[in-house]
Protein backbone atom coordinates (compact mmCIF):
# COMPACT_ATOMS: atom_id res chain seq x y z
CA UNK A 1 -20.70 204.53 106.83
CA UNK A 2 -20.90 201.85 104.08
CA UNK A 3 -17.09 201.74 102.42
CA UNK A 4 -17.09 199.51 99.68
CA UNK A 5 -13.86 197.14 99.29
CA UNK A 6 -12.77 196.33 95.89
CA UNK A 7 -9.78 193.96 94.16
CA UNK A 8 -7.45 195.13 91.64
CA UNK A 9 -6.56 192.29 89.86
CA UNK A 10 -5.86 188.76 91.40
CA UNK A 11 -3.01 190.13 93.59
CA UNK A 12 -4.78 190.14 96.83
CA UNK A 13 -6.61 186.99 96.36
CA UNK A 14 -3.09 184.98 95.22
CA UNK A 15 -1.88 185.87 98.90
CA UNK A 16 -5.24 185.46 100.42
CA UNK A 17 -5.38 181.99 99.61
CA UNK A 18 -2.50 181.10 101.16
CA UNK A 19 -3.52 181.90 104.81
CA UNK A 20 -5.37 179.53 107.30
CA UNK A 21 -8.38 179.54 108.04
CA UNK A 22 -8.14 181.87 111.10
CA UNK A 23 -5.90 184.33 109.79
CA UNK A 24 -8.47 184.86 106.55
CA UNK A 25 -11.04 185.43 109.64
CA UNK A 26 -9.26 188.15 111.25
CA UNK A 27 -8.70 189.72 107.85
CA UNK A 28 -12.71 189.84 107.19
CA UNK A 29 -12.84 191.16 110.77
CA UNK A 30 -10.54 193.78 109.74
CA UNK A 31 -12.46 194.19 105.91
CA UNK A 32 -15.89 194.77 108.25
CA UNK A 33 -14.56 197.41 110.63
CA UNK A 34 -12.88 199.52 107.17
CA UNK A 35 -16.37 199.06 105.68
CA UNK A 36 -18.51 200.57 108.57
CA UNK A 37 -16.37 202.50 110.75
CA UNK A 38 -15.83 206.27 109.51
CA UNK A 39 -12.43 206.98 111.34
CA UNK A 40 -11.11 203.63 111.34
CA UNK A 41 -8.17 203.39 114.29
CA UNK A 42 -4.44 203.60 113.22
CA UNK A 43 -4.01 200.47 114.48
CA UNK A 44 -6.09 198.81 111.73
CA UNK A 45 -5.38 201.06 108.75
CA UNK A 46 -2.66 203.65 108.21
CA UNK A 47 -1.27 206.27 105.77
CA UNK A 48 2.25 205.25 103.95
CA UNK A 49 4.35 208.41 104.93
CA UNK A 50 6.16 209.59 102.03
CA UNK A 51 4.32 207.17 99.50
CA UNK A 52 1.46 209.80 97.71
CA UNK A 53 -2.07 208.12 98.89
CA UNK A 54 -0.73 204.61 99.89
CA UNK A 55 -2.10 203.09 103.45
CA UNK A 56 -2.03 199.54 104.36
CA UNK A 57 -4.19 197.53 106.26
CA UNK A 58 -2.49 196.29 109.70
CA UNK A 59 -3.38 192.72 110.48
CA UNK A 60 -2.00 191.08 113.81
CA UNK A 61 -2.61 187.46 114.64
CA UNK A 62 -1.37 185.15 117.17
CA UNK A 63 2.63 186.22 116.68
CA UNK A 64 2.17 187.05 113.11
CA UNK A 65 2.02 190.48 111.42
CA UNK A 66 0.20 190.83 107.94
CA UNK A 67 0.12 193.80 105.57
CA UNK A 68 -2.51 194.88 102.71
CA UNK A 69 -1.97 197.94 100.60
CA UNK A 70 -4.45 200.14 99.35
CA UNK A 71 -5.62 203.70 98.55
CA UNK A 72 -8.89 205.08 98.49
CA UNK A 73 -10.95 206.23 95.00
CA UNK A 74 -13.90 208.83 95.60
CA UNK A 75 -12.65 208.68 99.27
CA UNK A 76 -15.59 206.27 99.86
CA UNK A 77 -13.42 203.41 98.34
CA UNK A 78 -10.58 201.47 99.21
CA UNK A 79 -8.85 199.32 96.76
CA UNK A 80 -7.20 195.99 97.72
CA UNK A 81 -3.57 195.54 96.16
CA UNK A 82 -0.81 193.16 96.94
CA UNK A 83 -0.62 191.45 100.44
CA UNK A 84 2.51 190.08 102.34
CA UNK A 85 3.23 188.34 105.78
CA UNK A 86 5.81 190.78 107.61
CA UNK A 87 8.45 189.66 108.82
CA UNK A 88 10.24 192.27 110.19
CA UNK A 89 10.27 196.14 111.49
CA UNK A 90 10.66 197.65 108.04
CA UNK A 91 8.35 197.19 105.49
CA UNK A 92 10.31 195.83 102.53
CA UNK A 93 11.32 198.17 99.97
CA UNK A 94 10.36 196.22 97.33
CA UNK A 95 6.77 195.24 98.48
CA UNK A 96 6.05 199.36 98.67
CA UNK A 97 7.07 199.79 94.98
CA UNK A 98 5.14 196.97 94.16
CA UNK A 99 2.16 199.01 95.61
CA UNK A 100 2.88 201.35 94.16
CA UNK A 101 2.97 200.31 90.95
CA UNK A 102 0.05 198.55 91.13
CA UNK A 103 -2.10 201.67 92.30
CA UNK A 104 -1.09 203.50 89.44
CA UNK A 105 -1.65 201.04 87.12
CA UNK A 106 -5.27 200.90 88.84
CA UNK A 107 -5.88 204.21 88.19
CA UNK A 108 -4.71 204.54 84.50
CA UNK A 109 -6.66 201.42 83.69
CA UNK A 110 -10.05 203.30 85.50
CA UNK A 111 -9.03 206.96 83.67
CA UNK A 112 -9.06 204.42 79.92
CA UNK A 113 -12.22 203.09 81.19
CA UNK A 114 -14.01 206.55 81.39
């Protein structure tokens, strides 16, 4: 299994930037295992109940907890949207709809593309 990771837009590398050094290591950790691991473990990457085709990407480090949503295209894909530092048990509202928004605004742009 080769998954290839791709951006939509600059919204994933606008938070990426702001991390420290280790943190953006145990993200690439994470990006590696997504990439060549065919059932990657819950723990790492899970399905969005209720939110049609939306996972995020689970990132623990030292007390912190990071998020990344994305979705998967062609089911050999998965596409990076916006990123967030979480901060507590429920994933904000408002960071869900952003993902949302975002994936179908990356699919629209890829159907105008065709």
């Amino acid at each position: 299994m080769n998954r290839q990771i791709i951006f939509h837009g600059d919204y994933f590398m606008d938070f990426y930037k702001t991390l420290d050094l280790s943190t953006k290591s145990k993200v690439q950790y994470v990006f590696e295992l997504i990439k060549q691991v065919d059932r990657v473990p819950i723990k790492f990457l899970a399905p969005m109940t209720g939110y049609d085709g939306l996972f995020e990407v689970k990132i623990e480090f030292e007390s912190n907890i990071y998020r990344i949503f994305c979705c998967f295209d062609q089911d050999r894909l998965v596409v990076l949207f916006n990123g967030f530092q979480k901060k507590t048990q429920k994933t904000p509202k408002n960071e869900i709809e952003k993902a949302m928004r975002l994936k179908n605004e990356y699919f629209e742009l890829k159907n105008i593309k065709k």
